[in-house]
C-alpha atoms as a PDB file:
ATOM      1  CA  UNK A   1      -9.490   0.073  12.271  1.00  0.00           C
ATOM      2  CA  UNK A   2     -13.106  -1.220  12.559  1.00  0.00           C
ATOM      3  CA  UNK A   3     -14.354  -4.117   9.526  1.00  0.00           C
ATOM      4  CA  UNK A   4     -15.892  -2.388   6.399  1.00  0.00           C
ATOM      5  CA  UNK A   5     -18.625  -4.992   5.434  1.00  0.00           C
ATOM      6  CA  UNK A   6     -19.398  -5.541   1.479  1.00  0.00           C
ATOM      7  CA  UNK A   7     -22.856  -6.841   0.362  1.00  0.00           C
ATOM      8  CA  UNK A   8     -22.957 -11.112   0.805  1.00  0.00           C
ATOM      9  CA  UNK A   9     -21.698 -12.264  -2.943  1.00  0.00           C
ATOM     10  CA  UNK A  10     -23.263 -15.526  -2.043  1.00  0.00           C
ATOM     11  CA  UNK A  11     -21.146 -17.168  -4.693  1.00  0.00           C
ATOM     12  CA  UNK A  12     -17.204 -18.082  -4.976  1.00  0.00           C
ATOM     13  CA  UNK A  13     -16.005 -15.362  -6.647  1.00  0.00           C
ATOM     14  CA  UNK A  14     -13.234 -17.293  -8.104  1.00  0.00           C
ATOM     15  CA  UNK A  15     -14.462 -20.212  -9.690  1.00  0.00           C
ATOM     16  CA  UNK A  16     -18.270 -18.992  -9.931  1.00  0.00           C
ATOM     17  CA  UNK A  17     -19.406 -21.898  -7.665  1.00  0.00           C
ATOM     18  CA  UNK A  18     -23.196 -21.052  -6.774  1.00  0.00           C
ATOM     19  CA  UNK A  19     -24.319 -23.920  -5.083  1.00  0.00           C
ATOM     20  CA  UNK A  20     -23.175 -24.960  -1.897  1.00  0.00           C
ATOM     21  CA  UNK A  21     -22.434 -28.550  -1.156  1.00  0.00           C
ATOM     22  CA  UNK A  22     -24.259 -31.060   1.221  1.00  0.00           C
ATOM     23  CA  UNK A  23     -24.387 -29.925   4.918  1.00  0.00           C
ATOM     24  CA  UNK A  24     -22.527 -26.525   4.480  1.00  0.00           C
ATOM     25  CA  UNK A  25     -24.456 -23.376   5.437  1.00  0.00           C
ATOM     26  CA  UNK A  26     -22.704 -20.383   3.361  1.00  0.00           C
ATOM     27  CA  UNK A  27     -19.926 -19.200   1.221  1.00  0.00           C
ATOM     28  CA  UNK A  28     -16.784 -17.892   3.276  1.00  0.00           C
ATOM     29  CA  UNK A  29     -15.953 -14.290   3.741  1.00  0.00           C
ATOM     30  CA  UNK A  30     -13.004 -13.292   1.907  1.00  0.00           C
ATOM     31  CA  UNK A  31     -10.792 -10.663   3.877  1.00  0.00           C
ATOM     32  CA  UNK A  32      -9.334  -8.374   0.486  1.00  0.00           C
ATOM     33  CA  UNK A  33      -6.781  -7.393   2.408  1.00  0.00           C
ATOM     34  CA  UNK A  34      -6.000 -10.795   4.911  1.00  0.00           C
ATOM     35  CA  UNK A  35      -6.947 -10.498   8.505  1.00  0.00           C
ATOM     36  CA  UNK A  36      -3.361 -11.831   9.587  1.00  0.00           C
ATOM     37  CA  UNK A  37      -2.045  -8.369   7.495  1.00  0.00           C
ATOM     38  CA  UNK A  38      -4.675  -6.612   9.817  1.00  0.00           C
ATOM     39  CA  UNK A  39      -7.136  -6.526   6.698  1.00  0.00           C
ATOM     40  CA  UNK A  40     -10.216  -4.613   7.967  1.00  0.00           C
ATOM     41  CA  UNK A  41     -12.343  -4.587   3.911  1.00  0.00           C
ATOM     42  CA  UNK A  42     -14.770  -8.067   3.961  1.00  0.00           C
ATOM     43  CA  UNK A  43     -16.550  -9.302   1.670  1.00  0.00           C
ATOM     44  CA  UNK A  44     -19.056 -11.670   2.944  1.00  0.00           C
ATOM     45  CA  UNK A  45     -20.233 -15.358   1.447  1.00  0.00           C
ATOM     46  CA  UNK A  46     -17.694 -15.066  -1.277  1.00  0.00           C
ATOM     47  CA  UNK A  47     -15.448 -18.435  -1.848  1.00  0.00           C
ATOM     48  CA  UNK A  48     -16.480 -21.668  -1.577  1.00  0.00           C
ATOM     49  CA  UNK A  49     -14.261 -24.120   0.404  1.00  0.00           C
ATOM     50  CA  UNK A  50     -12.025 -25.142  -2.622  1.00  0.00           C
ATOM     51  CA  UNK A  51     -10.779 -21.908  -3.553  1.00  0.00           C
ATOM     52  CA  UNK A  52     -10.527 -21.278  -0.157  1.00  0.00           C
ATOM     53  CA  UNK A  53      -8.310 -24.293   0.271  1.00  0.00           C
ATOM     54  CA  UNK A  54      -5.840 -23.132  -2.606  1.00  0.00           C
ATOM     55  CA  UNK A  55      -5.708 -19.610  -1.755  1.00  0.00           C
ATOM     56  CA  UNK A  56      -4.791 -21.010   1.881  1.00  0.00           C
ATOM     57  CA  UNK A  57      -2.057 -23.589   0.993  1.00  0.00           C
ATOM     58  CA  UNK A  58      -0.479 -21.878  -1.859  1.00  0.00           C
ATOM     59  CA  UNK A  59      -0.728 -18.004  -1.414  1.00  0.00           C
ATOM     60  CA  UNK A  60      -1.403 -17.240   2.231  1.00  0.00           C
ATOM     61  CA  UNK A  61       0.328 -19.837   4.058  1.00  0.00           C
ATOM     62  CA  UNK A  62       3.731 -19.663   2.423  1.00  0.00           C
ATOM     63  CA  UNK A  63       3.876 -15.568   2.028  1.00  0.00           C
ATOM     64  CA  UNK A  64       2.098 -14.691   6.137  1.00  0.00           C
ATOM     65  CA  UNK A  65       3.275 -17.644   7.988  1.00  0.00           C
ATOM     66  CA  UNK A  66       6.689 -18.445   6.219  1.00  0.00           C
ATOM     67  CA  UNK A  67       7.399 -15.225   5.460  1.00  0.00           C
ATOM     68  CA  UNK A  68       6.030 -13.181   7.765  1.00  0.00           C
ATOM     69  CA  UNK A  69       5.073 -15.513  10.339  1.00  0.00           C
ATOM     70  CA  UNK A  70       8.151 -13.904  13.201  1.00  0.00           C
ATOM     71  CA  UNK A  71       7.571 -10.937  12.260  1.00  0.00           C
ATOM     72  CA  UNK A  72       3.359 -11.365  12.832  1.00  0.00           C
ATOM     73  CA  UNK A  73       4.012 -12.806  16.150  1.00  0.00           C
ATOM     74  CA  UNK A  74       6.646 -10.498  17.425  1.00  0.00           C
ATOM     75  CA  UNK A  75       4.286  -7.448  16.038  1.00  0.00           C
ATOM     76  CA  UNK A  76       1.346  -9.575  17.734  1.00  0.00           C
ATOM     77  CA  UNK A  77      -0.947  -9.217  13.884  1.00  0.00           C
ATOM     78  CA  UNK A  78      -4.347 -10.540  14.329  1.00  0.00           C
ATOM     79  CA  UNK A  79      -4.854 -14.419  14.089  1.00  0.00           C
ATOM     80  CA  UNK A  80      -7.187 -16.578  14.297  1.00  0.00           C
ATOM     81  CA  UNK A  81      -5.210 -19.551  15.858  1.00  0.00           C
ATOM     82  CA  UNK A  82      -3.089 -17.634  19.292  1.00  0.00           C
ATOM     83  CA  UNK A  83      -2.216 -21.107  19.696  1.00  0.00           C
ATOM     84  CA  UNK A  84      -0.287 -21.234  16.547  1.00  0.00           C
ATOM     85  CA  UNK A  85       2.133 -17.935  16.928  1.00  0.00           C
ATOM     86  CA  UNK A  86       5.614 -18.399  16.448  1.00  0.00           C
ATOM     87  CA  UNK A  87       7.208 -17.784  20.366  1.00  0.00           C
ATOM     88  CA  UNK A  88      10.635 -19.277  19.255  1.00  0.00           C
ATOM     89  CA  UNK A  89      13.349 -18.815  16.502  1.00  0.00           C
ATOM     90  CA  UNK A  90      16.443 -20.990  15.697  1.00  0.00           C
ATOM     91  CA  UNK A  91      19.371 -19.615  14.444  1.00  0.00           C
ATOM     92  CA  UNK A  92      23.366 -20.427  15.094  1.00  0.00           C
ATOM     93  CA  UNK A  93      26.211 -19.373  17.097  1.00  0.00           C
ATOM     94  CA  UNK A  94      29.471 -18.585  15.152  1.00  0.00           C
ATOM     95  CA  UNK A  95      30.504 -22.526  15.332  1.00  0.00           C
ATOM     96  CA  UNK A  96      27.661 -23.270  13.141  1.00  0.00           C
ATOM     97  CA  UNK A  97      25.580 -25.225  16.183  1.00  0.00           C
ATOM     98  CA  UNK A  98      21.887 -24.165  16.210  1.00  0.00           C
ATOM     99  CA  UNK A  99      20.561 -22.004  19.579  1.00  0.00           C
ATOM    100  CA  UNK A 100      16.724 -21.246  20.108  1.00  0.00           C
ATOM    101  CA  UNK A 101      16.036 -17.657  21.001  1.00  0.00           C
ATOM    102  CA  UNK A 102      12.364 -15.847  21.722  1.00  0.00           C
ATOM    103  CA  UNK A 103      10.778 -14.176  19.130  1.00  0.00           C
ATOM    104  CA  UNK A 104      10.362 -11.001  21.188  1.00  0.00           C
ATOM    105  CA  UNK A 105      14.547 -10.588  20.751  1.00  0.00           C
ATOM    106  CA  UNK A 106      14.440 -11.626  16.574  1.00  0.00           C
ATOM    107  CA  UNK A 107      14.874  -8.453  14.452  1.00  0.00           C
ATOM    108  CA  UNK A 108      12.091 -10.352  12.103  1.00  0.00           C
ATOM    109  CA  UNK A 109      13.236  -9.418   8.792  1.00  0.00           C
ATOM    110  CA  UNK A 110      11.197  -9.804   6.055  1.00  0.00           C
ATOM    111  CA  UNK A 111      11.834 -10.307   2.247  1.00  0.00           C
ATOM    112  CA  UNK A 112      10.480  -6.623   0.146  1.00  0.00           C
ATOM    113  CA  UNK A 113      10.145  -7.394  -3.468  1.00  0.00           C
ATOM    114  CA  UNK A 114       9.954  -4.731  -5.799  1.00  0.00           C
ATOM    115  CA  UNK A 115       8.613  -5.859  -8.872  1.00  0.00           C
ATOM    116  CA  UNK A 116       8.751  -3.885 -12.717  1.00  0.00           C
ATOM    117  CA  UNK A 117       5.291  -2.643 -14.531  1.00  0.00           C
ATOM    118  CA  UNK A 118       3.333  -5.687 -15.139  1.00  0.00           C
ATOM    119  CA  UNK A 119       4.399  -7.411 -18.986  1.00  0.00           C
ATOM    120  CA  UNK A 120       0.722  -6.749 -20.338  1.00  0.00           C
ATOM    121  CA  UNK A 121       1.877  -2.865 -20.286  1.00  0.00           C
ATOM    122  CA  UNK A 122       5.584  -3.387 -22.075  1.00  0.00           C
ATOM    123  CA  UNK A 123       4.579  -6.940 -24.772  1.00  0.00           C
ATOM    124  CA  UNK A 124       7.509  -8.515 -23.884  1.00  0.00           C
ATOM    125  CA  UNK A 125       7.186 -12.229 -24.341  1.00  0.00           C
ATOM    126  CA  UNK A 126       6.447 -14.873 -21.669  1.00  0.00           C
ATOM    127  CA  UNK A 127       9.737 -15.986 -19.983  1.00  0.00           C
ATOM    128  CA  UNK A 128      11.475 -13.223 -19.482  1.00  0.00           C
ATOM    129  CA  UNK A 129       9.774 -12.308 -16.055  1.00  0.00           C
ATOM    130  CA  UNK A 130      13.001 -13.179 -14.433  1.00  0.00           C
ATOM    131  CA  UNK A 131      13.759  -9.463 -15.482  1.00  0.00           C
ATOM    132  CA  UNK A 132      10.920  -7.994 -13.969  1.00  0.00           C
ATOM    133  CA  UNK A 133      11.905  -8.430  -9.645  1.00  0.00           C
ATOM    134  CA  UNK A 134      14.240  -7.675  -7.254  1.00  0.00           C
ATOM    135  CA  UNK A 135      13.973  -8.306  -3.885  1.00  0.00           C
ATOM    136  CA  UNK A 136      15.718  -6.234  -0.320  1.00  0.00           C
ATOM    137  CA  UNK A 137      15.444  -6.900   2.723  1.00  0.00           C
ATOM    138  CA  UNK A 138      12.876  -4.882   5.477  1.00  0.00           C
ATOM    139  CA  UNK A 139      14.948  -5.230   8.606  1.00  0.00           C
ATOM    140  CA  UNK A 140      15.417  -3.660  11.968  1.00  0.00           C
ATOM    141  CA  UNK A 141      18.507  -1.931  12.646  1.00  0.00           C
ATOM    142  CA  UNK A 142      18.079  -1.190  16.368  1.00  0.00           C
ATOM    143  CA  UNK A 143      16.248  -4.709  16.672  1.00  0.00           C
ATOM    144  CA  UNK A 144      19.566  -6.277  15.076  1.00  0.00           C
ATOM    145  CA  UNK A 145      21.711  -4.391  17.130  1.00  0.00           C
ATOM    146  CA  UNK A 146      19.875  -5.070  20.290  1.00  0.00           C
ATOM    147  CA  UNK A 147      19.907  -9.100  19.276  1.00  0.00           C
ATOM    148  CA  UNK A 148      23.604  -9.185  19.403  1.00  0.00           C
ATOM    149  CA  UNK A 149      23.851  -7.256  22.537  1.00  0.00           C
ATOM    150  CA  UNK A 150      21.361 -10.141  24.010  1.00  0.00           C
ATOM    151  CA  UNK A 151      22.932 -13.212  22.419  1.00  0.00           C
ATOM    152  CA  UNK A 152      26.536 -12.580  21.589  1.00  0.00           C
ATOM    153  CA  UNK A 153      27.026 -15.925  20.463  1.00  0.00           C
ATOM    154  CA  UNK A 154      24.601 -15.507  17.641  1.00  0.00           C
ATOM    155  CA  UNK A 155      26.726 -15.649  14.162  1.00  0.00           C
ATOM    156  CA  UNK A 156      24.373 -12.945  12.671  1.00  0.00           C
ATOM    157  CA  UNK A 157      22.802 -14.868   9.795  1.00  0.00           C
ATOM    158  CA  UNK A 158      19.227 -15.283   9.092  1.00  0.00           C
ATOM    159  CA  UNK A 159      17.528 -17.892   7.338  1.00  0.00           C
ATOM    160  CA  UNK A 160      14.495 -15.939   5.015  1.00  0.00           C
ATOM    161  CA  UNK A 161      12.207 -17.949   3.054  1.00  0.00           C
ATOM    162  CA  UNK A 162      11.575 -15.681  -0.366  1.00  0.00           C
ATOM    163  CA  UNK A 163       8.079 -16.593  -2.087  1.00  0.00           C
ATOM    164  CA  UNK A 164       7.823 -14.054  -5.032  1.00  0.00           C
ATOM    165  CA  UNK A 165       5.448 -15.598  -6.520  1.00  0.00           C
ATOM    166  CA  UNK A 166       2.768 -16.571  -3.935  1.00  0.00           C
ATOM    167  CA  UNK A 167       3.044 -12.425  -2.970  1.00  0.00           C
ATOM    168  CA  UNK A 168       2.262 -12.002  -6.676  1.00  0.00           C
ATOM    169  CA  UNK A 169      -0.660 -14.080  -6.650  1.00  0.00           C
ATOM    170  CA  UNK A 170      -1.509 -12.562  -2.936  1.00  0.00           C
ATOM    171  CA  UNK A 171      -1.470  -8.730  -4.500  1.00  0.00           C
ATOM    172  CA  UNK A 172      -3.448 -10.360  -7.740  1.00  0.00           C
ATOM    173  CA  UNK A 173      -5.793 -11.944  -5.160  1.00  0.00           C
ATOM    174  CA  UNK A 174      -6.085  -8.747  -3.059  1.00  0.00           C
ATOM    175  CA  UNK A 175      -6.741  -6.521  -6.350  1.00  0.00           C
ATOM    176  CA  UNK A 176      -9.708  -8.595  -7.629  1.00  0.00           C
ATOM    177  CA  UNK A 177     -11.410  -9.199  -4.192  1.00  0.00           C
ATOM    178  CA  UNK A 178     -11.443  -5.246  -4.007  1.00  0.00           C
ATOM    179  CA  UNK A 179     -12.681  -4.605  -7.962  1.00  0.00           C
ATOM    180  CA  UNK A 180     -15.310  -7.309  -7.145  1.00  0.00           C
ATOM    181  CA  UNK A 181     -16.323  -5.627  -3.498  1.00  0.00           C
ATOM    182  CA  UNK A 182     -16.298  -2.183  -5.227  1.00  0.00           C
ATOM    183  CA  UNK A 183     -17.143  -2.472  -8.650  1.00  0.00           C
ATOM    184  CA  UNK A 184     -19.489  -5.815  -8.988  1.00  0.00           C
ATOM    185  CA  UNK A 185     -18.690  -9.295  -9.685  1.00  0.00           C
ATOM    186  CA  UNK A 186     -20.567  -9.214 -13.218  1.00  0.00           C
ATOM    187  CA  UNK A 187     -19.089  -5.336 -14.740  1.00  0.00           C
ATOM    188  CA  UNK A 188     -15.749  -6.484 -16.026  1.00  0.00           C
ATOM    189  CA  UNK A 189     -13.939  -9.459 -17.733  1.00  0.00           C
ATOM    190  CA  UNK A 190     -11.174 -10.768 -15.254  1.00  0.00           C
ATOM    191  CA  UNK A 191      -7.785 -11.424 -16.302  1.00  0.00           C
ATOM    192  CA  UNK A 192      -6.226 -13.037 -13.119  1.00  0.00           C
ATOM    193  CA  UNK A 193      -7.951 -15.810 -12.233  1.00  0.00           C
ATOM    194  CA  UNK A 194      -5.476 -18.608 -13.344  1.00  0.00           C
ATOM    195  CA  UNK A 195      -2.887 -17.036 -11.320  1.00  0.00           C
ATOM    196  CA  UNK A 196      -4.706 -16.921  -8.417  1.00  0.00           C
ATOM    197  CA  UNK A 197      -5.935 -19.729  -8.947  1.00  0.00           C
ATOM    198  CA  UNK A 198      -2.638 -21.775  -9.563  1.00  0.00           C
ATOM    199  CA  UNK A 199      -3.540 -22.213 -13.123  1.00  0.00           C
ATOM    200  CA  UNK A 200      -1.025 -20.096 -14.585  1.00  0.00           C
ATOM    201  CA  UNK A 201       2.654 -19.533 -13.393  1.00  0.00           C
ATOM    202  CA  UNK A 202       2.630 -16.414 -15.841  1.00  0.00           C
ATOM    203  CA  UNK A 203       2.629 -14.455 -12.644  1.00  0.00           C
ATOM    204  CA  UNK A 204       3.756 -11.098 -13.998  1.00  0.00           C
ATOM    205  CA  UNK A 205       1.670 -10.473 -16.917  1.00  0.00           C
ATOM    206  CA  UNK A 206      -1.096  -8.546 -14.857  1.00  0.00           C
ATOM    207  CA  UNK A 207       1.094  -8.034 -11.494  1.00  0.00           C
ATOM    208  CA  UNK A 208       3.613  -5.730 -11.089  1.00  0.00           C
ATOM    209  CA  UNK A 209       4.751  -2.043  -9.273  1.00  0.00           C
ATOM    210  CA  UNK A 210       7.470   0.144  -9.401  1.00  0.00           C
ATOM    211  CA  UNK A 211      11.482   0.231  -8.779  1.00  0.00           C
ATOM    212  CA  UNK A 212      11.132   2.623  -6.206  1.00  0.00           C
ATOM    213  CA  UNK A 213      10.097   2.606  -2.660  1.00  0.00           C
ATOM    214  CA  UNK A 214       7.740   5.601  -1.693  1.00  0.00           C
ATOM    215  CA  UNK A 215       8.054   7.929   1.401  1.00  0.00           C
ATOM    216  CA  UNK A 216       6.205   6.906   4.478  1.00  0.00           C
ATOM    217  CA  UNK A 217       2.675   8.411   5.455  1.00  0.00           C
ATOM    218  CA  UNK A 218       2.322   9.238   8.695  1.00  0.00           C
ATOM    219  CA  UNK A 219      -0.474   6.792   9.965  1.00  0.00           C
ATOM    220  CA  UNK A 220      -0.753   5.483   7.350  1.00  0.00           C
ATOM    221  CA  UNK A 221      -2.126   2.100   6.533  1.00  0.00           C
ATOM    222  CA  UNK A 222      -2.903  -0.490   3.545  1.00  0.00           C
ATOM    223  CA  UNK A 223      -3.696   1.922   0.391  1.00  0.00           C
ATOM    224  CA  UNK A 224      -5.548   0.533  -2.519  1.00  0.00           C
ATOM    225  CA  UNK A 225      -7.177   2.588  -5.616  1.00  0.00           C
ATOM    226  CA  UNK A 226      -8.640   1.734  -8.521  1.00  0.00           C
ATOM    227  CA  UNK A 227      -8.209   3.652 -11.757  1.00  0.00           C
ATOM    228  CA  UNK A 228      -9.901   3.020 -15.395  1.00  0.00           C
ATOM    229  CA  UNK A 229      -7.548   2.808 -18.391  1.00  0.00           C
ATOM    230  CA  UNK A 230      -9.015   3.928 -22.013  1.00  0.00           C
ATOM    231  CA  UNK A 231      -7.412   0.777 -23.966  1.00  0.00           C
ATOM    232  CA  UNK A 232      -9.824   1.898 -27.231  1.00  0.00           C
ATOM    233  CA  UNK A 233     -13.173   3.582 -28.131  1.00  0.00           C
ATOM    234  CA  UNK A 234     -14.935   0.220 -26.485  1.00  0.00           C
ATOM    235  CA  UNK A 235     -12.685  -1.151 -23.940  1.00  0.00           C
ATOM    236  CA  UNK A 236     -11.439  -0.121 -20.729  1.00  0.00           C
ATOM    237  CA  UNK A 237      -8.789  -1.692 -18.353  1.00  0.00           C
ATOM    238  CA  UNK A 238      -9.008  -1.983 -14.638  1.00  0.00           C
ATOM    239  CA  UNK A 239      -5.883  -1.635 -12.492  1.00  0.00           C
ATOM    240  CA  UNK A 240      -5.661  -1.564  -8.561  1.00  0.00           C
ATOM    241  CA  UNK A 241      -2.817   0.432  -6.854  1.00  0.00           C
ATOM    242  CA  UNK A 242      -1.387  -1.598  -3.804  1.00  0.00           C
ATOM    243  CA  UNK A 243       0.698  -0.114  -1.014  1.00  0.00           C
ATOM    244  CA  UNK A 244       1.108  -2.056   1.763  1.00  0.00           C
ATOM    245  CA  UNK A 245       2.075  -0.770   5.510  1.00  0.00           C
ATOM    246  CA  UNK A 246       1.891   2.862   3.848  1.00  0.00           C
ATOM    247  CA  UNK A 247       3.475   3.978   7.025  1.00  0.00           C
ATOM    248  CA  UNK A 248       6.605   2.639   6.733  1.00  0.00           C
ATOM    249  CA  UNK A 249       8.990   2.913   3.240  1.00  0.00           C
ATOM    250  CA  UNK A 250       6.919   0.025   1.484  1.00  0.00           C
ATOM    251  CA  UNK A 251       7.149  -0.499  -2.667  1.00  0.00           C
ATOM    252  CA  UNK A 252       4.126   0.224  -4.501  1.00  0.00           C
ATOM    253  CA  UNK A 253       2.380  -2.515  -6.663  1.00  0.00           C
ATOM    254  CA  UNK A 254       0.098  -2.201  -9.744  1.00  0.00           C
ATOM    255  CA  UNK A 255      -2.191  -5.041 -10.703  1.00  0.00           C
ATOM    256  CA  UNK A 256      -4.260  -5.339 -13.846  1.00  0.00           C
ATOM    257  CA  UNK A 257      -7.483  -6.901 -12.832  1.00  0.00           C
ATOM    258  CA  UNK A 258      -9.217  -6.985 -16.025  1.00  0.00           C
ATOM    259  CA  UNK A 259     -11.307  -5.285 -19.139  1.00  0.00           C
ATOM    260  CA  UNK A 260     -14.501  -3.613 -18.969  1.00  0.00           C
ATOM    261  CA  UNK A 261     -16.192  -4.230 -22.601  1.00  0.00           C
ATOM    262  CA  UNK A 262     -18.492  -0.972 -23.400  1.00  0.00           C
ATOM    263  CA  UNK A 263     -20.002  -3.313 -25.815  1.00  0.00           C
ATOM    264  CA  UNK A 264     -21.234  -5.830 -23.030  1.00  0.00           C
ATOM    265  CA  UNK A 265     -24.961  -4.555 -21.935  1.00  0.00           C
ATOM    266  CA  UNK A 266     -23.926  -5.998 -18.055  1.00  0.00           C
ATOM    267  CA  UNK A 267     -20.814  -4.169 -18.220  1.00  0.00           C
ATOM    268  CA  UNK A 268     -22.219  -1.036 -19.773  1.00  0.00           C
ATOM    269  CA  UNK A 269     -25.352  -0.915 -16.719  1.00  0.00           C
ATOM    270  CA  UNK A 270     -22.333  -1.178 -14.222  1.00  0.00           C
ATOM    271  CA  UNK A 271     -20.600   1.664 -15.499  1.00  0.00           C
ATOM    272  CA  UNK A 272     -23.899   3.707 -15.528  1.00  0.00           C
ATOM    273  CA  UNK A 273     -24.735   2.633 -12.055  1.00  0.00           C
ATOM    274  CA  UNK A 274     -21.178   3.973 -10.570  1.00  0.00           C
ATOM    275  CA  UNK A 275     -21.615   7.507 -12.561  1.00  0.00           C
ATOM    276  CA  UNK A 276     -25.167   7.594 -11.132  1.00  0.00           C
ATOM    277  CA  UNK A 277     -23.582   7.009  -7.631  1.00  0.00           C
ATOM    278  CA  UNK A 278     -20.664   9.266  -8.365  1.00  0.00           C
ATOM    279  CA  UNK A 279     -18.466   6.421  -7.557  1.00  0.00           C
ATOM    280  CA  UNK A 280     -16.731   6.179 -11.231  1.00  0.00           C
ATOM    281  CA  UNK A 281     -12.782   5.676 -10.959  1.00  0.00           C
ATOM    282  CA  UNK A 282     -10.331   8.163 -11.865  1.00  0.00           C
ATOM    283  CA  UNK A 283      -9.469   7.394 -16.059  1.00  0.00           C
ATOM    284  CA  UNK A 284      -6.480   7.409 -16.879  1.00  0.00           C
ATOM    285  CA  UNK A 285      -5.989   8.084 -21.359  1.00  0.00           C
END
């Protein structure tokens, strides 16, 4: 799919950085969906290189190269480091020693969370998230079958690396980037900033989705939507609809980006603008 290309921000959209320092030249792009996902929605000159750096170490790295990193490289997902993609994976024979076997022969599975509706919805109290998750396993039956047929002496086991909570802050991270590309950086409040942000570790107060696992679309791809909740006579709440992979049986997520105050004279000439353009979300009473 070709790059859709957002109006330049030319500010970090996460901190609200606006000037750039000594001897750099622009903001970064932010890919709302990442580029090593196949992410094809930019939104140009939009973080500056500290968010970047956080959004790097603590959300991308661990969930698209520890998580996903086999199955990226067997699937051949864009990158922009070739040099860096996984060609090897160790796992162990049935007397425990370790063998090394090509990535092309791994079965890559990957850890699928499926996550309850986000805590802001239901009022429960903070600590009880542990409730809210469950996580299965997307795997390749064939692929796994085919993998013991090649190395016999493999014991079977994988070794998966689960990181709930950087793909909660990843899906809170892909939700605003798309509100801000769609909707305007200064129309709405934000509510997820800290978790993006590392801030907060109340990760499922604005993130969440549902227990079950939708039917694939044929040809499918990443699915996002925003809808407009009516909170009260002034308020309105913003929530982005997340399916990943759409082709294949993928859970859905829900993320509550933030409020739009119908009180707030920036908000309000937002709202009129989108009605004017015919581009006003579905609303949801």
């Amino acid at each position: 799919m070709p790059n859709h290309f957002y109006p330049s921000v030319k500010q970090c959209i996460y901190c609200g950085e606006t000037e750039l320092p000594a001897g750099v030249s622009r903001f970064g792009d932010e890919h709302i969906i990442p580029l090593a996902l196949g992410g094809s929605l930019i939104l140009p000159e939009a973080s500056c290189k500290t968010c970047e750096r956080i959004i790097n170490r603590e959300i991308e790295t661990p969930v698209l190269s520890h998580e996903w990193g086999y199955l990226r490289s067997k699937r051949e997902f864009p990158t922009r480091n070739k040099k860096k993609r996984k060609t090897h994976v160790i796992v162990h024979r049935h007397d425990g020693s370790s063998m090394k076997v090509p990535v092309a022969d791994y079965p890559s599975p990957v850890p699928l969370y499926k996550f309850g509706e986000p805590r802001i919805f239901t009022g429960l109290p903070f600590g009880t998230d542990h409730l809210r998750r469950t996580m299965e396993i997307l795997g390749d039956h064939d692929g796994e079958a085919e993998m013991r047929r090649r190395h016999p002496d493999w014991n079977g086991h994988h070794v998966l690396r689960a990181q709930p909570y950087p793909f909660a802050r990843l899906l809170a991270k892909i939700a605003y980037g798309y509100v801000v590309a769609e909707w305007g950086l200064g129309g709405f409040d934000p509510l997820g900033l800290d978790i993006i942000l590392g801030r907060s570790d109340d990760y499922f107060y604005t993130v969440g989705g549902s227990w079950d696992i939708a039917e694939p679309i044929p040809g499918g791809d990443h699915i996002t939507d925003i809808l407009l909740h009516v909170l009260s006579p002034t308020r309105l709440q913003i929530r982005v609809n997340i399916r990943l992979f759409s082709k294949v049986r993928m859970p859905s997520y829900v993320v509550v980006v933030g409020n739009i105050d119908l009180q707030n004279p920036q908000h309000l000439i937002t709202l009129a603008k989108h009605r004017a353009d015919g581009k006003v979300p579905d609303i949801v009473i």
